[in-house]
Protein backbone atom coordinates (compact mmCIF):
# COMPACT_ATOMS: atom_id res chain seq x y z
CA UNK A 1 79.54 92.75 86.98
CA UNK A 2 82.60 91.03 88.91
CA UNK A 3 85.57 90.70 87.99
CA UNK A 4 87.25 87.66 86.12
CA UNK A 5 90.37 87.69 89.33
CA UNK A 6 87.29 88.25 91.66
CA UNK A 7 85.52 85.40 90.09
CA UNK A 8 88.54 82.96 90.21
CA UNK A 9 89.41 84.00 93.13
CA UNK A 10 86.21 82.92 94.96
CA UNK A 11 85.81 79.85 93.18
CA UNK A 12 88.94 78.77 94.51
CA UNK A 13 88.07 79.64 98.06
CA UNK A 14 84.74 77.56 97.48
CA UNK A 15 86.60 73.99 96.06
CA UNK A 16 88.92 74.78 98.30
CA UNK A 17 92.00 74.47 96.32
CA UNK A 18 94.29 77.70 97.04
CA UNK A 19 96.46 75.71 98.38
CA UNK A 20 97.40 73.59 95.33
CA UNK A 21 96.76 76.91 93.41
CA UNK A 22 99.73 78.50 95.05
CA UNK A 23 102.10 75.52 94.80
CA UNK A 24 101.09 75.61 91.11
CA UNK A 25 102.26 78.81 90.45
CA UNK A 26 105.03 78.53 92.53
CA UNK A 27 106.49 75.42 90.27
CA UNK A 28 105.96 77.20 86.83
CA UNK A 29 107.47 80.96 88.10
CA UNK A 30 110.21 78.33 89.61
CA UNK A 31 111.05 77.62 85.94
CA UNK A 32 111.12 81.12 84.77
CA UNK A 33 113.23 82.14 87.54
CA UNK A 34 115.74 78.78 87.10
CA UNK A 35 116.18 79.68 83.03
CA UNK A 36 116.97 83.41 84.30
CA UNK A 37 119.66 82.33 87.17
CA UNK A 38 120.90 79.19 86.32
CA UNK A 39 123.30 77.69 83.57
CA UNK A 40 121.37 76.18 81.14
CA UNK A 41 122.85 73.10 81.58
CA UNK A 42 121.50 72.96 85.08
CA UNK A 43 117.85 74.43 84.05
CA UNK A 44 117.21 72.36 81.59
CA UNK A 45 117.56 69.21 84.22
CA UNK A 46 116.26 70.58 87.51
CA UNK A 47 112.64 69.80 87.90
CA UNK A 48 110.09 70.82 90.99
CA UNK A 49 109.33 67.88 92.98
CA UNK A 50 107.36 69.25 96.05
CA UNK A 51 106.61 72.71 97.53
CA UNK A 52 104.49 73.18 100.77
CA UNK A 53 105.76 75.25 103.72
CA UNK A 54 107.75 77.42 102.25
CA UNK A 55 109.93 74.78 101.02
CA UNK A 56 110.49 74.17 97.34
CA UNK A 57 112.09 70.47 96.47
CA UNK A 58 113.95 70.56 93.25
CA UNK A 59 115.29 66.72 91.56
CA UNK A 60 118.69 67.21 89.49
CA UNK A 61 120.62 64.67 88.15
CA UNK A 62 123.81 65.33 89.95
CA UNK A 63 125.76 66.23 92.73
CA UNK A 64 127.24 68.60 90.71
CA UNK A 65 123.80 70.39 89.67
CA UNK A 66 122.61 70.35 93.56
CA UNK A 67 125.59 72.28 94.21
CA UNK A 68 124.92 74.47 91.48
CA UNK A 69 121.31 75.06 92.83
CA UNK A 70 122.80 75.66 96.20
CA UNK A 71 124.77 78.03 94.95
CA UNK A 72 122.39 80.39 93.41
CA UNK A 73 120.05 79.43 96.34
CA UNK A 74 119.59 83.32 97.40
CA UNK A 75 119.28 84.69 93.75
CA UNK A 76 116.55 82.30 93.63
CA UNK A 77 114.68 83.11 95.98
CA UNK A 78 114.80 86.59 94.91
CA UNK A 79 113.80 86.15 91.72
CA UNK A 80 110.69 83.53 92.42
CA UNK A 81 109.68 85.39 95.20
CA UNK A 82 109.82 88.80 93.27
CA UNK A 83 108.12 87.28 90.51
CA UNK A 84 105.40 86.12 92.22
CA UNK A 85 105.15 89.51 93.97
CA UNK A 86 105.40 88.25 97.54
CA UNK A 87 107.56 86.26 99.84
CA UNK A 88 106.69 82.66 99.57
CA UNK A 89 109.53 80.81 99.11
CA UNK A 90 111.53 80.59 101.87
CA UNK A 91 113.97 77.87 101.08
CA UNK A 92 115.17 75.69 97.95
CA UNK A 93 116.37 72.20 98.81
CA UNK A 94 117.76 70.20 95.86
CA UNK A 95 117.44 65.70 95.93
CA UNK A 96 119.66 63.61 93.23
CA UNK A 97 116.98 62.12 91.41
């Protein structure tokens, strides 16, 4: 008998999807990590807009929140990247939304 992780993962390799799988998880442990590092102020209104190469795009509603994401830029990084047990986010770039 497989596995359930064996199972999902070679469905996903059949539709074809792992991208959008990884991007996925990389927005929702980007929330886990952002409640964790930043203010609250600033978690509660940074959202994922985009990630693909490496590159996660975050929308705040201020200068003063990009700053605040470019601040804890690294600890970021380190936390997504340890959550997600692997080094897949490279880079967080924050847009006033």
């Amino acid at each position: 008998m497989e596995s359930l992780k064996d199972l999902l993962t070679a469905s996903i390799a059949r539709h074809k999807i792992a991208t959008q799988v990884k991007a996925a998880t990389v927005c929702s442990t980007w929330r886990q990590a952002a409640v964790e590092v930043l203010p609250k102020e600033v978690a509660g209104e940074a959202e994922v807009i985009s990630f693909r190469n490496g590159t996660l795009k975050v929308a705040v509603p201020g200068p003063s929140f990009s700053q605040a994401v470019k601040i804890a830029e690294i600890p970021l990084l380190e936390e997504i990247n340890k959550q997600l047990g692997k080094n897949i986010v490279e880079r967080i770039v924050p847009r006033v939304a």
